[in-house]
C-alpha atoms as a PDB file:
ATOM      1  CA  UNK A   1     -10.040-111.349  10.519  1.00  0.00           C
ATOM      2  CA  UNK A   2      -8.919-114.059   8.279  1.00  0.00           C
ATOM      3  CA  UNK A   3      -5.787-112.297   6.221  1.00  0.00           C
ATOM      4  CA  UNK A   4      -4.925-109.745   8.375  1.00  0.00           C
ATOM      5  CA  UNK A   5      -1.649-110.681   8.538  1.00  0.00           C
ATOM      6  CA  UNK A   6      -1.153-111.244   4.971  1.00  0.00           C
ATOM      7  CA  UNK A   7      -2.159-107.636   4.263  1.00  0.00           C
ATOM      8  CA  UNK A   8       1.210-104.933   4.467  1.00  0.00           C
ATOM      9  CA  UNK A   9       2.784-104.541   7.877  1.00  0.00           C
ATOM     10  CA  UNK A  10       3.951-100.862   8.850  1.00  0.00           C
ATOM     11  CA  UNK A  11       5.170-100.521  11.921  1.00  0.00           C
ATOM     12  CA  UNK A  12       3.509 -97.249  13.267  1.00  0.00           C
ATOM     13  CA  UNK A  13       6.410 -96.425  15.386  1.00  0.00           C
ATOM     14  CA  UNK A  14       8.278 -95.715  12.741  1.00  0.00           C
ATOM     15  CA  UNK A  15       6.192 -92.495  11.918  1.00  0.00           C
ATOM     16  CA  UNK A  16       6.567 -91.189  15.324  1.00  0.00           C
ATOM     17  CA  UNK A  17       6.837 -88.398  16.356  1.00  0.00           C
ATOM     18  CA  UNK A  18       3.816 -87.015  14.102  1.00  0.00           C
ATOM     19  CA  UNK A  19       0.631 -84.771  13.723  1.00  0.00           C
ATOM     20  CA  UNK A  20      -2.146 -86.991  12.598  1.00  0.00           C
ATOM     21  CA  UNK A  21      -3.072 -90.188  12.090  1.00  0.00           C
ATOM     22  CA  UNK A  22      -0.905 -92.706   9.759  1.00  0.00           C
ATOM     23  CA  UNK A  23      -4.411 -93.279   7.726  1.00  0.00           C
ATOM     24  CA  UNK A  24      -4.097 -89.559   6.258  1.00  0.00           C
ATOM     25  CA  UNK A  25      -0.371 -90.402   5.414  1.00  0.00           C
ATOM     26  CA  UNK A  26      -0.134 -93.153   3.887  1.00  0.00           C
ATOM     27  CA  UNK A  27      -3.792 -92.242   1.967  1.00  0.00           C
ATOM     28  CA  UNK A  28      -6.676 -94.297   2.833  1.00  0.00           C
ATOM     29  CA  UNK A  29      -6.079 -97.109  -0.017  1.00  0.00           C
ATOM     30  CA  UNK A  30      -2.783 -97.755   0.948  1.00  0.00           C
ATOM     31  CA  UNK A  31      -4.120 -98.209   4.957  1.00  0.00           C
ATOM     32  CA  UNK A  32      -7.052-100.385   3.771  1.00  0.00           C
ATOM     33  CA  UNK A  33      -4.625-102.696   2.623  1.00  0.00           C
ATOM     34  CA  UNK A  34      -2.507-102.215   5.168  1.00  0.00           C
ATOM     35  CA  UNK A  35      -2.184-103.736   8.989  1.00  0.00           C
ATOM     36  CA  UNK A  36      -2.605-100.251  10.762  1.00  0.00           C
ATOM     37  CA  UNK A  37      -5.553-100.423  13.058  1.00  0.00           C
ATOM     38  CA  UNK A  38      -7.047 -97.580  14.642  1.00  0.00           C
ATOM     39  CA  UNK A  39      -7.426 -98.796  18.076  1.00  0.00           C
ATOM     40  CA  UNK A  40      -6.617-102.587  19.707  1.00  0.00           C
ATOM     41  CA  UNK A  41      -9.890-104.369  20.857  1.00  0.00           C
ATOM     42  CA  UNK A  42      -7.783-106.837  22.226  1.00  0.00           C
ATOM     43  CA  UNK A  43      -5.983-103.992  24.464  1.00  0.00           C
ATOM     44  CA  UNK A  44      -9.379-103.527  25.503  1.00  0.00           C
ATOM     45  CA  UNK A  45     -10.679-106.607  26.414  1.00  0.00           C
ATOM     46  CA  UNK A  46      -7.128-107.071  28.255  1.00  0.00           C
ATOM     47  CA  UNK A  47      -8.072-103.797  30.269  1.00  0.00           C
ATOM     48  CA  UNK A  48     -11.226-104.868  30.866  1.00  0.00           C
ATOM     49  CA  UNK A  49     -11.413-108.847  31.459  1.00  0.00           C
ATOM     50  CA  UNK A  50      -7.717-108.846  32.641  1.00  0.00           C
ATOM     51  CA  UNK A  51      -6.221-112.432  33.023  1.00  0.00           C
ATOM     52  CA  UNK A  52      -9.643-114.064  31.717  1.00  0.00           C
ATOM     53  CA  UNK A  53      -7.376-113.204  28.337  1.00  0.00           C
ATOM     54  CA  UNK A  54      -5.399-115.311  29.034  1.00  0.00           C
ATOM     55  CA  UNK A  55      -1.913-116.031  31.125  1.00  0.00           C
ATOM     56  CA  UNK A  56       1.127-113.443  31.306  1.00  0.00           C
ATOM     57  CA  UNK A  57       2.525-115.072  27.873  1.00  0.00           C
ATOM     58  CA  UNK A  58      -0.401-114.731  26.176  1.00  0.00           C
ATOM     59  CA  UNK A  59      -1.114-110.850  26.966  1.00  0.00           C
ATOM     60  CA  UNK A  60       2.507-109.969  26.196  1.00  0.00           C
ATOM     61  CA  UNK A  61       2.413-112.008  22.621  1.00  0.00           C
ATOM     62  CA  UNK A  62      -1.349-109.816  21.941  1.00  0.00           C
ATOM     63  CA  UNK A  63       0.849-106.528  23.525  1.00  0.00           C
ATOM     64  CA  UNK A  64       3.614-107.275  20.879  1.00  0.00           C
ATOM     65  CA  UNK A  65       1.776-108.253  17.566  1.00  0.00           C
ATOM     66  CA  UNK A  66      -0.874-105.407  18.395  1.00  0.00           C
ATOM     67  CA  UNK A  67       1.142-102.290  19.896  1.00  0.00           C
ATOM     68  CA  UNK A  68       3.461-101.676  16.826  1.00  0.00           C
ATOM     69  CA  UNK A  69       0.111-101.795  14.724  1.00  0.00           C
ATOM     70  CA  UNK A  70      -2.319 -99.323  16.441  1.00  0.00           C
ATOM     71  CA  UNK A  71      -2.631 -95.679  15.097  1.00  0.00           C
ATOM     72  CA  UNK A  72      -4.242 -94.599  18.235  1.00  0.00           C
ATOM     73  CA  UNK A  73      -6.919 -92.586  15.937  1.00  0.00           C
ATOM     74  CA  UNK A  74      -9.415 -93.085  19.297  1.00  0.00           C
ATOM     75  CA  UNK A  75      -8.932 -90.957  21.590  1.00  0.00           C
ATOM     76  CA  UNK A  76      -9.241 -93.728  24.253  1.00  0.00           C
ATOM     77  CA  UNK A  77      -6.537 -96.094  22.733  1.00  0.00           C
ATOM     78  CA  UNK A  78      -3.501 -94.160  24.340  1.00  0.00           C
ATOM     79  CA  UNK A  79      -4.910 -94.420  27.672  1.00  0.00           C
ATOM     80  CA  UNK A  80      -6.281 -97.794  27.621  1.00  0.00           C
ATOM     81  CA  UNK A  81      -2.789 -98.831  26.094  1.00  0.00           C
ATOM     82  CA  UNK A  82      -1.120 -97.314  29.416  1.00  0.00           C
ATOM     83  CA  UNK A  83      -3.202 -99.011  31.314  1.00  0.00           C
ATOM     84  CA  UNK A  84      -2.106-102.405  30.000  1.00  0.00           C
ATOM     85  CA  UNK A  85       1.313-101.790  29.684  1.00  0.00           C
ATOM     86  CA  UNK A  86       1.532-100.570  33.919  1.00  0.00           C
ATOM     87  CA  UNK A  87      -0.414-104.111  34.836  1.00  0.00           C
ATOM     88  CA  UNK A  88       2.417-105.753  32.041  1.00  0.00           C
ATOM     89  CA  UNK A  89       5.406-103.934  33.456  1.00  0.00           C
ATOM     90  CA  UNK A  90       5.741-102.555  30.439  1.00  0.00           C
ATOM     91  CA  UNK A  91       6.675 -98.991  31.958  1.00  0.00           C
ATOM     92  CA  UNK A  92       8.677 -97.537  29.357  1.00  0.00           C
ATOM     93  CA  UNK A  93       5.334 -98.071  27.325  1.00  0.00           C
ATOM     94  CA  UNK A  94       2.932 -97.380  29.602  1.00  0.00           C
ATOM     95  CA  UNK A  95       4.516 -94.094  30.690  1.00  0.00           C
ATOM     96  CA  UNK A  96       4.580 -93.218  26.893  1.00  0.00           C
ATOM     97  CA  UNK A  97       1.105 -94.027  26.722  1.00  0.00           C
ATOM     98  CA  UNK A  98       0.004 -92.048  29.176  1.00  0.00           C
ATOM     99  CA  UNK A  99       1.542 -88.800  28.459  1.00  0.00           C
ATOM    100  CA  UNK A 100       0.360 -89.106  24.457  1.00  0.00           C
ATOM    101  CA  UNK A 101      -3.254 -89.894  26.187  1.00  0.00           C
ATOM    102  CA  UNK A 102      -2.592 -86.693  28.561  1.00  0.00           C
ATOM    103  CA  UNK A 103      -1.466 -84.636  25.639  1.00  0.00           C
ATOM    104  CA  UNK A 104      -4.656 -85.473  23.323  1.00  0.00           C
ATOM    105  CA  UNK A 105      -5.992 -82.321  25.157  1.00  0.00           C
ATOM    106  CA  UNK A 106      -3.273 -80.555  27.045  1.00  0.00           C
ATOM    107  CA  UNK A 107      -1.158 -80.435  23.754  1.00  0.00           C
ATOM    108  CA  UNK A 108      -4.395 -80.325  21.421  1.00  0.00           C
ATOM    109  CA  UNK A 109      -2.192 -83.214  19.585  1.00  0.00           C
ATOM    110  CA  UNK A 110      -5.883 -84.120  17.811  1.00  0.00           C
ATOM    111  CA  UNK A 111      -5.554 -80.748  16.767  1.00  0.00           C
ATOM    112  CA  UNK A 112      -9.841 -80.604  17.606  1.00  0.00           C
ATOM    113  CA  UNK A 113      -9.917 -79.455  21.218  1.00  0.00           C
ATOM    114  CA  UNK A 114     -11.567 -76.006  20.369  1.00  0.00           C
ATOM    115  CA  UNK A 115     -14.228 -78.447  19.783  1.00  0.00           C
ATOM    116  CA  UNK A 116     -14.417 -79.739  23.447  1.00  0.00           C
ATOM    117  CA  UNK A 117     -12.251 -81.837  25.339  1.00  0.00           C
ATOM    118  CA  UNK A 118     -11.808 -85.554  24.500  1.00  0.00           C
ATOM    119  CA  UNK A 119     -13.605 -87.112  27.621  1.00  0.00           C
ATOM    120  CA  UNK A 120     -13.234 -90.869  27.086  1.00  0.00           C
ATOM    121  CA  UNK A 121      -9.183 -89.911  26.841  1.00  0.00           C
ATOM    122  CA  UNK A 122      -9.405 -87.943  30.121  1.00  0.00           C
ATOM    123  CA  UNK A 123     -11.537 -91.138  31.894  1.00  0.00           C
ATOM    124  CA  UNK A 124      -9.152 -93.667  29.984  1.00  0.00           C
ATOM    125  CA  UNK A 125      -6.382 -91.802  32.326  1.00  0.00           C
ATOM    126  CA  UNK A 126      -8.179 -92.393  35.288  1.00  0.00           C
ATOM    127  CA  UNK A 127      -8.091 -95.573  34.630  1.00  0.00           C
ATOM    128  CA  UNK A 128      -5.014 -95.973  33.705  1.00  0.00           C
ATOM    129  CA  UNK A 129      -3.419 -94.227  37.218  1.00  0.00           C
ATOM    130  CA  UNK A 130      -6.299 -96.577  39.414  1.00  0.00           C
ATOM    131  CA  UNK A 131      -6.268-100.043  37.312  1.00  0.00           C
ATOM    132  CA  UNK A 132      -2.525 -99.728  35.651  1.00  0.00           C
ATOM    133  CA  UNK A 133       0.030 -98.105  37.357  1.00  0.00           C
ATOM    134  CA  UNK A 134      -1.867 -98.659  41.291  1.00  0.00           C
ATOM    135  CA  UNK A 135      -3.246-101.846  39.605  1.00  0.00           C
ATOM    136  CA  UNK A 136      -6.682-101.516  41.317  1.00  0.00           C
ATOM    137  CA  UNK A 137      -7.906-104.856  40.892  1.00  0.00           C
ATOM    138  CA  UNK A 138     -10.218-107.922  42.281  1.00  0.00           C
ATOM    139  CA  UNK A 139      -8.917-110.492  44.247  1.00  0.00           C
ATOM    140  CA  UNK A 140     -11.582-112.988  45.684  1.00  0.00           C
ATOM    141  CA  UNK A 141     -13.781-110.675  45.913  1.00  0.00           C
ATOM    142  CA  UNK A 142     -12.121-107.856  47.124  1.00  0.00           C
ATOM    143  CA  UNK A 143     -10.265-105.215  46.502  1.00  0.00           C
ATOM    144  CA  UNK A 144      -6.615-105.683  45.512  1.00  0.00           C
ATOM    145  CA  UNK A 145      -3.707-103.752  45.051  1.00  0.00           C
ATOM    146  CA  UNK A 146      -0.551-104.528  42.763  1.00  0.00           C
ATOM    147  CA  UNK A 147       1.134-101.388  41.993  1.00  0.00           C
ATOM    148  CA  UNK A 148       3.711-100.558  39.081  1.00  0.00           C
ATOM    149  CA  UNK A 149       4.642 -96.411  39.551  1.00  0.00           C
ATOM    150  CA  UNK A 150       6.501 -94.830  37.399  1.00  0.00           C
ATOM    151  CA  UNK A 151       9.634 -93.922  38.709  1.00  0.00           C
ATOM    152  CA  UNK A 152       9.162 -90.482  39.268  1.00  0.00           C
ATOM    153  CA  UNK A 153       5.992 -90.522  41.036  1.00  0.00           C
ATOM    154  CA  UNK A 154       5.972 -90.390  44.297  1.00  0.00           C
ATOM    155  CA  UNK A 155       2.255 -91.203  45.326  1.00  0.00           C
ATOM    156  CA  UNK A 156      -1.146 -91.501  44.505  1.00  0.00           C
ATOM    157  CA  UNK A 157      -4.180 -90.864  46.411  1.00  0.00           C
ATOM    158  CA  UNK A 158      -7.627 -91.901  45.130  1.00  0.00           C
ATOM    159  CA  UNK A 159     -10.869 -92.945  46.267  1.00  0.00           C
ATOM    160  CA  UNK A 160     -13.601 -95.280  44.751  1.00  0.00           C
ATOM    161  CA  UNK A 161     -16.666 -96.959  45.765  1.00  0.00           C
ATOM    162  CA  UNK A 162     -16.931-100.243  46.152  1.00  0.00           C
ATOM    163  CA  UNK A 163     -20.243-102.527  47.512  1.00  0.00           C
ATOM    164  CA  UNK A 164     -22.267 -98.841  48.690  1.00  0.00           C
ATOM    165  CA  UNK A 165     -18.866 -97.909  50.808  1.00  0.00           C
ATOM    166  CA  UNK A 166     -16.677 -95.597  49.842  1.00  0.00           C
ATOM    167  CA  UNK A 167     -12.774 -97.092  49.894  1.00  0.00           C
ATOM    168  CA  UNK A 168      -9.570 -94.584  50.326  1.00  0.00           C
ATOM    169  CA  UNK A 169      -6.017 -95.498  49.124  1.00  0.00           C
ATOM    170  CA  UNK A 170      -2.612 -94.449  49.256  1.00  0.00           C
ATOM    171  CA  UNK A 171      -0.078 -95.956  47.008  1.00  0.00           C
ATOM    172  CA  UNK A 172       3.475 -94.784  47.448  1.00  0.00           C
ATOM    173  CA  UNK A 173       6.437 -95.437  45.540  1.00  0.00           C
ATOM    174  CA  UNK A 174       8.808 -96.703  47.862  1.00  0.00           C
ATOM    175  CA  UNK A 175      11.920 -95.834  46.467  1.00  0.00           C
ATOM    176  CA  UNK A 176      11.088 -92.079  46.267  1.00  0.00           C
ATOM    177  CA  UNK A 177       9.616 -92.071  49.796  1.00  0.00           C
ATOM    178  CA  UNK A 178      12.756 -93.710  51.551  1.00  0.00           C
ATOM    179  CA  UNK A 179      13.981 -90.679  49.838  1.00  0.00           C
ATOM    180  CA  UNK A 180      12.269 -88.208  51.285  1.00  0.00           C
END
């Protein structure tokens, strides 16, 4: 919106590691005025439309202005974040990403799983293994693969269904299988 970036920056890394979102700590008057968001919709639409965003340049400058300013207070934002950051390169990132999304429930870092588990995180991490790091994608009308592991994994195996058939993959890493 017009004056976003007039309103105080905080760079949310700075309050990591933490319990808790950055609107309880810095008290909800201070984050209304601030440029803390909650979750990215541009991540999103990056996830989702992919290079109908824009080029390469553009999706890293909207990576960059947006990452150091997102709370993550949706559950989904970690996982769509990783997701992004694989089909970037942005591993460091997206490996970060993707264990916070993992640890939403596994860690109870929302501190609300007695309540139930957080099922758009645990979908967002599905798709951020399939569409980030094995970087499921369309290519002229067909599947595509173009893969960014992380360095410790070795494979992944997944299925989906695509046009009624079902369609199996394997994506390896190849520097840990030469390894093997």
């Amino acid at each position: 919106f017009d004056g976003f970036f007039d309103l105080e920056y905080i760079p949310v890394p700075n309050y990591e590691p933490r319990v808790g979102g950055v609107w309880g700590m810095l008290g909800h008057q201070r984050a209304l005025r601030s440029q803390v968001i909650k979750q990215a919709d541009i991540v999103m639409l990056m996830a989702l439309l992919g290079d109908a965003v824009g080029s390469r340049e553009v999706m890293l400058n909207n990576w960059h202005t947006y990452y150091p300013r997102t709370d993550h207070g949706s559950s989904l934002s970690p996982a769509v974040h990783a997701w992004v950051a694989a089909r970037l390169g942005l591993m460091e990132d997206a490996i970060y990403m993707f264990d916070h999304a993992a640890a939403i429930d596994l860690e109870d870092n929302k501190g609300n799983v007695r309540d139930g588990i957080h099922g758009a995180a645990s979908g967002g991490l599905w798709q951020a293994v399939v569409f980030g790091f094995c970087g499921l994608h369309l290519k002229d009308g067909e599947l595509a693969l173009d893969p960014h592991l992380p360095p410790h994994w070795r494979w992944v195996k997944f299925s989906v269904y695509y046009r009624g058939e079902r369609r199996e993959f394997l994506v390896e890493n190849p520097v840990l299988v030469a390894q093997a």
